[in-house]
Protein backbone atom coordinates (compact mmCIF):
# COMPACT_ATOMS: atom_id res chain seq x y z
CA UNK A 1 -14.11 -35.60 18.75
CA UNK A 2 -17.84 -35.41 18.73
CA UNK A 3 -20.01 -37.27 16.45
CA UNK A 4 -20.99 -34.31 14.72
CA UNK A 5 -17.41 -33.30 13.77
CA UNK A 6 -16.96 -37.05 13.14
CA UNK A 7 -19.37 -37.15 10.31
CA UNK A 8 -18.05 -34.24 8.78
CA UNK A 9 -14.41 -35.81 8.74
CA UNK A 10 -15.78 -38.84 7.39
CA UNK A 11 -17.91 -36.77 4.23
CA UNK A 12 -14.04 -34.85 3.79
CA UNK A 13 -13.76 -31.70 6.13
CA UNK A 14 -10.22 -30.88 7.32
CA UNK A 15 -8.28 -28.53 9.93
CA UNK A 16 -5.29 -26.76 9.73
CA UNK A 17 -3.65 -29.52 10.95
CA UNK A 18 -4.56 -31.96 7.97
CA UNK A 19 -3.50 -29.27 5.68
CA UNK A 20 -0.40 -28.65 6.96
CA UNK A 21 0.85 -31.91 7.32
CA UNK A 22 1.11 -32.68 3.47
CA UNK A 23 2.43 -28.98 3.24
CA UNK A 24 5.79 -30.79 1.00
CA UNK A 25 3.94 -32.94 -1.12
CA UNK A 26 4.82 -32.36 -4.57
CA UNK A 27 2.21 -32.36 -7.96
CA UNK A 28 2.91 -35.51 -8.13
CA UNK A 29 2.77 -36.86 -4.72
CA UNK A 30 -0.63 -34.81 -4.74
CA UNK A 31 -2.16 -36.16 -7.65
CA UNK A 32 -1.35 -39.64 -6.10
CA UNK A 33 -3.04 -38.39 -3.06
CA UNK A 34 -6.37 -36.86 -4.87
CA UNK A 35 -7.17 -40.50 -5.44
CA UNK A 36 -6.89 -41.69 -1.49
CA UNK A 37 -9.63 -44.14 0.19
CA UNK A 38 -9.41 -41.39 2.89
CA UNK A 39 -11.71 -38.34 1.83
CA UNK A 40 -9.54 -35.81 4.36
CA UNK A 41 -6.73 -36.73 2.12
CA UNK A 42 -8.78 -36.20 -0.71
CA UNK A 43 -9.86 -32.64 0.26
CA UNK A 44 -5.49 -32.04 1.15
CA UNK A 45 -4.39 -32.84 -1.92
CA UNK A 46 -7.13 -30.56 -3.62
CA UNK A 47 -6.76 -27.96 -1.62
CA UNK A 48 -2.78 -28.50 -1.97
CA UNK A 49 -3.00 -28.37 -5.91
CA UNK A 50 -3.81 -24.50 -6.05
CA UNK A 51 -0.15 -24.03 -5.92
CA UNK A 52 0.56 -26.02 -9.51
CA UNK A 53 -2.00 -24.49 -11.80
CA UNK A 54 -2.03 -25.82 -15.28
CA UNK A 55 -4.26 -27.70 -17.60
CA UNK A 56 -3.15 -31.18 -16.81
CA UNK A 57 -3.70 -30.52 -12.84
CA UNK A 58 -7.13 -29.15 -13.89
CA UNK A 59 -8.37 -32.28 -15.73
CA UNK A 60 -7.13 -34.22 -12.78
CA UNK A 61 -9.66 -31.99 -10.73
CA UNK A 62 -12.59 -32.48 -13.18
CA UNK A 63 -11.91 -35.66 -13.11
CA UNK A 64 -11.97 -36.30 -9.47
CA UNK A 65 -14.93 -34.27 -9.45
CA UNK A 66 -16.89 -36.68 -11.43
CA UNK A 67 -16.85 -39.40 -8.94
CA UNK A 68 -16.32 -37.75 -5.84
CA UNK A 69 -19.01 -38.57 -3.30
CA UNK A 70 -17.88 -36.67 -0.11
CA UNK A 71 -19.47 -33.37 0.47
CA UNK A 72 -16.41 -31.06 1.59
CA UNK A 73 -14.21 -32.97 -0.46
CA UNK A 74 -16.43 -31.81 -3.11
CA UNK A 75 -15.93 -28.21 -1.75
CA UNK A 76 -12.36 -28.37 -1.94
CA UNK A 77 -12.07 -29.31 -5.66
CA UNK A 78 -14.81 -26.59 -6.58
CA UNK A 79 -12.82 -23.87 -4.64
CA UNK A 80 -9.27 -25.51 -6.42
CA UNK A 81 -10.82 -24.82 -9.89
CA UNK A 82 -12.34 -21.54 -8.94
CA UNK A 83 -8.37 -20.61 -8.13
CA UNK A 84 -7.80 -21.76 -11.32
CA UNK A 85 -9.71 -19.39 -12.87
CA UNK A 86 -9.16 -19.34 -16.74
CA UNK A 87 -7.93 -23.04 -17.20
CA UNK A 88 -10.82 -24.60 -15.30
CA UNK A 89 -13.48 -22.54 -18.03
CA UNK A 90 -14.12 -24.97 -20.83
CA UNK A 91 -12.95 -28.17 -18.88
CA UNK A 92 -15.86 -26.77 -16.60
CA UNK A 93 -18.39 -26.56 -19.53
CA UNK A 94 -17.89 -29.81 -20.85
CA UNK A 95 -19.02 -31.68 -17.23
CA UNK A 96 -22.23 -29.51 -17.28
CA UNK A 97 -25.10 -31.70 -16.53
CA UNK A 98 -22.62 -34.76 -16.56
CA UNK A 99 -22.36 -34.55 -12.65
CA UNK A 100 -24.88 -36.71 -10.40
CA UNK A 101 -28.75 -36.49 -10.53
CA UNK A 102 -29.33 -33.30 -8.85
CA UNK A 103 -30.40 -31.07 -11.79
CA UNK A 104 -33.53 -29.47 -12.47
CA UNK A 105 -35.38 -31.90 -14.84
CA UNK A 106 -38.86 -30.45 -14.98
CA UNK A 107 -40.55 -27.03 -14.29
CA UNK A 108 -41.58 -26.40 -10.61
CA UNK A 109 -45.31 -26.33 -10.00
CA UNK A 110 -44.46 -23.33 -7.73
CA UNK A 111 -42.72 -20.40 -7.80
CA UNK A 112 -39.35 -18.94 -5.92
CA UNK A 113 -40.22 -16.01 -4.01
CA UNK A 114 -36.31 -14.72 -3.54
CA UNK A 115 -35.01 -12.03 -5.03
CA UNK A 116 -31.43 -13.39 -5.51
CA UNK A 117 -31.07 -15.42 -8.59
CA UNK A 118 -31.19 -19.42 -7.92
CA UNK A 119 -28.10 -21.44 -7.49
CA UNK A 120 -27.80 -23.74 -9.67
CA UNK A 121 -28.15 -27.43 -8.52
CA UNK A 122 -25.23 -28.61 -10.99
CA UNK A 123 -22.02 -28.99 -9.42
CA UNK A 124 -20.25 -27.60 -13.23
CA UNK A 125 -22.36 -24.50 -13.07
CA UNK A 126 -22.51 -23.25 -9.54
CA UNK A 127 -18.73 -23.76 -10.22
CA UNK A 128 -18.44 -21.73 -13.39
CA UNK A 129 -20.95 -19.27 -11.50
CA UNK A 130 -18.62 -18.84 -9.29
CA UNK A 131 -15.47 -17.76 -11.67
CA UNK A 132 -17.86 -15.24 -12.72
CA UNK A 133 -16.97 -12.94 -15.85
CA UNK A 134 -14.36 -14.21 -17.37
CA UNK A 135 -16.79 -17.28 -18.35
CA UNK A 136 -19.84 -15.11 -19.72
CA UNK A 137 -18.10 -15.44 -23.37
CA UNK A 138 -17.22 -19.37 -23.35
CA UNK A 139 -20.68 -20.18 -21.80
CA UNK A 140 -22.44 -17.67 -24.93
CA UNK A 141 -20.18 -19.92 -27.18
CA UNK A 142 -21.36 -22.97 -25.66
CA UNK A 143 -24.48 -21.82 -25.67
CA UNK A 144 -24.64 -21.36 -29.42
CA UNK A 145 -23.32 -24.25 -30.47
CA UNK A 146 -24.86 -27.43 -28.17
CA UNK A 147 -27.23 -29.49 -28.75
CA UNK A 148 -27.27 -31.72 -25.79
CA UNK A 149 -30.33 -30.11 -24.13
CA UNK A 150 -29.57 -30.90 -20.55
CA UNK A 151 -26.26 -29.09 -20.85
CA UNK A 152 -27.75 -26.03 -22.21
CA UNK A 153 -29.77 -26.20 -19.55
CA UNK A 154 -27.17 -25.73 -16.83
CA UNK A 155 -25.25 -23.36 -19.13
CA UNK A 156 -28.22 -20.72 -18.83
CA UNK A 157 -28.46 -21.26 -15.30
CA UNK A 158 -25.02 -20.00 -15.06
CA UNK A 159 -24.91 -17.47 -17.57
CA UNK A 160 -27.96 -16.29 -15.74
CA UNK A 161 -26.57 -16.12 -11.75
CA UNK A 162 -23.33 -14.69 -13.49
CA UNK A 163 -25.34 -11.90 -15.42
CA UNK A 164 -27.57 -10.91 -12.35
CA UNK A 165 -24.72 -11.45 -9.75
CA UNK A 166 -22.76 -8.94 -11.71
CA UNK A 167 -25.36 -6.79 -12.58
CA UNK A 168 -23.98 -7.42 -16.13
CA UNK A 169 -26.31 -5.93 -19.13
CA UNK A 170 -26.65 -7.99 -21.90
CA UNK A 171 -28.69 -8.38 -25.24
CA UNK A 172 -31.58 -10.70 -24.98
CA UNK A 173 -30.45 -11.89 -28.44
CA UNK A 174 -28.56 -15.35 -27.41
CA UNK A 175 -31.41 -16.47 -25.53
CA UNK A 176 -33.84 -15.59 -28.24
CA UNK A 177 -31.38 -17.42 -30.93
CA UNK A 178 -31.97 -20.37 -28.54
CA UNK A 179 -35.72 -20.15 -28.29
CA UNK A 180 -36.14 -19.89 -31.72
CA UNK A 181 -34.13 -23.29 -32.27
CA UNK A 182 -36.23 -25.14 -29.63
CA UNK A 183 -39.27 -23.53 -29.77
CA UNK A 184 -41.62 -26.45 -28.67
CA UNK A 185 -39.20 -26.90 -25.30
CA UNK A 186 -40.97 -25.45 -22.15
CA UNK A 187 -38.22 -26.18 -20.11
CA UNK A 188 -35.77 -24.27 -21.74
CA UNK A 189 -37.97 -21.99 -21.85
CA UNK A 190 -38.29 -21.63 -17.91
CA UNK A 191 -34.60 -21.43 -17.54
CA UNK A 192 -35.07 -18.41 -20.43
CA UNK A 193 -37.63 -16.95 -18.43
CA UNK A 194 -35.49 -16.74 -15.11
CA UNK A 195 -32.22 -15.64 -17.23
CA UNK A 196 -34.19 -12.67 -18.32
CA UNK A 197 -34.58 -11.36 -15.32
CA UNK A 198 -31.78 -8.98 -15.31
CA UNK A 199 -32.22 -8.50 -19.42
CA UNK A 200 -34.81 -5.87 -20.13
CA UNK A 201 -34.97 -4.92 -24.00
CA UNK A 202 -37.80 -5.82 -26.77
CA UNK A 203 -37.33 -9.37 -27.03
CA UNK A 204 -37.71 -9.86 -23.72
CA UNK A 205 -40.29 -7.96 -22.68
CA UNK A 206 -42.24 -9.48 -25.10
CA UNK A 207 -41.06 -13.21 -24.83
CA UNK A 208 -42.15 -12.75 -20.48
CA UNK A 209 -45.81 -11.24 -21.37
CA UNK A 210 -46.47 -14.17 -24.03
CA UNK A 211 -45.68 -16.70 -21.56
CA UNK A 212 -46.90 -14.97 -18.80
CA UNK A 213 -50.47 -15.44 -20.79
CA UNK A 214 -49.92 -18.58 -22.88
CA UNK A 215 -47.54 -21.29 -20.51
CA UNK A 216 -48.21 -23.92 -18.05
CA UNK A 217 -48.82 -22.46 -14.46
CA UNK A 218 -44.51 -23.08 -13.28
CA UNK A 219 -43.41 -21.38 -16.38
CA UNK A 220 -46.20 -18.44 -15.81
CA UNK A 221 -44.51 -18.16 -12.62
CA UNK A 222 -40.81 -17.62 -13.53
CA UNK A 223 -42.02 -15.02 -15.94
CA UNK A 224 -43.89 -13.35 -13.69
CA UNK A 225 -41.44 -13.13 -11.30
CA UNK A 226 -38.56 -11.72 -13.96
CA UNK A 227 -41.65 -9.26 -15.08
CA UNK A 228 -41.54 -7.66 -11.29
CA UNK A 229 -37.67 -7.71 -11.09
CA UNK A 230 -37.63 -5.64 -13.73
CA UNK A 231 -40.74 -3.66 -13.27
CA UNK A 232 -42.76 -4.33 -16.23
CA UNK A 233 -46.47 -4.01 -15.93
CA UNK A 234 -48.20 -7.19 -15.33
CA UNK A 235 -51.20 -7.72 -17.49
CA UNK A 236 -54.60 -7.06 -15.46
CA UNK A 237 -56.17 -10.47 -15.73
CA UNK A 238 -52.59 -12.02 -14.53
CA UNK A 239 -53.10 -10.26 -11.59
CA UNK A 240 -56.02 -11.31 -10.70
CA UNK A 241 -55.18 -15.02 -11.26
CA UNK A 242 -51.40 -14.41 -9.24
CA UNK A 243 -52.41 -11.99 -6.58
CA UNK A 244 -50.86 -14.16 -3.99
CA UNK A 245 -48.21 -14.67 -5.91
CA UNK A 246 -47.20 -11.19 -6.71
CA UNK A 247 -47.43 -10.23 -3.27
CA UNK A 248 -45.16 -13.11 -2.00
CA UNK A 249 -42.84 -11.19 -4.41
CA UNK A 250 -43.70 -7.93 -3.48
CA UNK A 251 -42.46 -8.74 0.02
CA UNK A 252 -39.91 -9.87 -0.66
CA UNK A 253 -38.26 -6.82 -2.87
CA UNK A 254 -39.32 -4.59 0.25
CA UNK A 255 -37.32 -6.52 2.49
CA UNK A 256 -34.20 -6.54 -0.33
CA UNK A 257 -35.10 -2.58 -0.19
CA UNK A 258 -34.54 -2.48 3.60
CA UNK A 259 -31.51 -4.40 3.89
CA UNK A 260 -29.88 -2.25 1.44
CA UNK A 261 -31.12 1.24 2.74
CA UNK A 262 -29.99 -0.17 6.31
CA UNK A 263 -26.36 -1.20 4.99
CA UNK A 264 -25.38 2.64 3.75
């Protein structure tokens, strides 16, 4: 074994081998297992648990997920709960933002010149992100109802990949519900300003062309971006001040336009 493959081992990646070898393992025996000092174990039983799908296995997963540290290991548990589909929703929502340190915390001084909607840094939501429509109504709920601002912050990432992923179209009017409750919170309002990039109606087209003249230069950014996705007219004077911006983006789209004229 080379070093390379080594390190992997050691942060939890596994072979067929490894899989198979704890093929007759029951729930039980796996659950045992999730908790082994030996993160290829680890990523067995969790990939072994997909065959006993129900709420208490789930939790176990969550759990495990919490205080996992290996990064294929990791992997493994994501993908188990993505097979879970349904049952892994709302035990999902309640870890977002409780996972690590690697959320967003404040707005980027720059912008992202992609076309493809962001994944989200939080382990909960690229997860949920992942289970795609089926969670678009338990995130809106969750969405309504928090109040812990760093969760709601993840949550919209989600909703957001999900919605634009899926080409999904919504109503603007959840995000503008949650504006209008935190209306002092730039933050929130930079992950609002990247949701909307797939939600063109009144609210939002207003909502991007305020901030696009009124917020600090990373939320300007966002909206400008969402304004180009969805081919809104950028104010003159914006142009002028984002010219290199806007063409970054420009590019971008053109080469999104070629792929997909070069795929049929």
């Amino acid at each position: 074994m080379d070093n390379l493959a080594a390190k992997r081992r050691d942060r939890g990646q596994v072979n067929e081998t490894d899989i198979s070898h704890f093929a007759s393992f029951d729930e039980s025996e796996l659950l045992s297992l999730l908790h082994s000092e030996k993160p290829v174990e680890r990523s067995c039983a969790a990939i072994h648990l997909r065959k006993y799908q129900n709420p208490a296995v789930v939790d176990k997963l969550c759990h495990q997920l919490t205080v996992e540290k290996k990064l294929y290991t990791k992997i493994a548990l994501s993908e188990t709960l993505v097979e879970c589909a349904e049952l892994s929703i709302e035990p999902l929502i309640s870890l977002l933002g409780q996972i690590g340190k690697n959320q967003e915390t404040k707005i980027p001084v720059t912008g992202f010149y992609k076309v493809s909607y962001p994944l989200p840094r939080d382990i909960a939501a690229r997860t949920i992100c992942r289970l795609g429509n089926i969670a678009i109504l338990p995130l809106e709920n969750f969405i309504e109802s928090s109040k812990d601002l760093n969760a709601l912050a993840q949550a919209i990432d989600a909703y957001g990949h999900i919605i634009y992923s899926n080409n999904i179209k919504y109503s603007s009017s959840l995000l503008q519900e949650l504006c209008e409750r935190h209306p002092e919170n730039d933050f929130l309002k930079y992950k609002i300003a990247r949701c909307l990039s797939s939600i063109h109606d009144e609210w939002s087209e207003s909502f991007l062309l305020e901030t696009i003249q009124t917020g600090c230069k990373g939320l300007r950014l966002e909206a400008l971006r969402s304004l180009i996705l969805l081919k809104i007219e950028v104010p003159g004077n914006i142009q002028n001040s984002f010219s290199s911006e806007m063409n970054k983006l420009e590019l971008f789209l053109k080469k999104q336009r070629t792929k997909k004229s070069s795929r049929r």
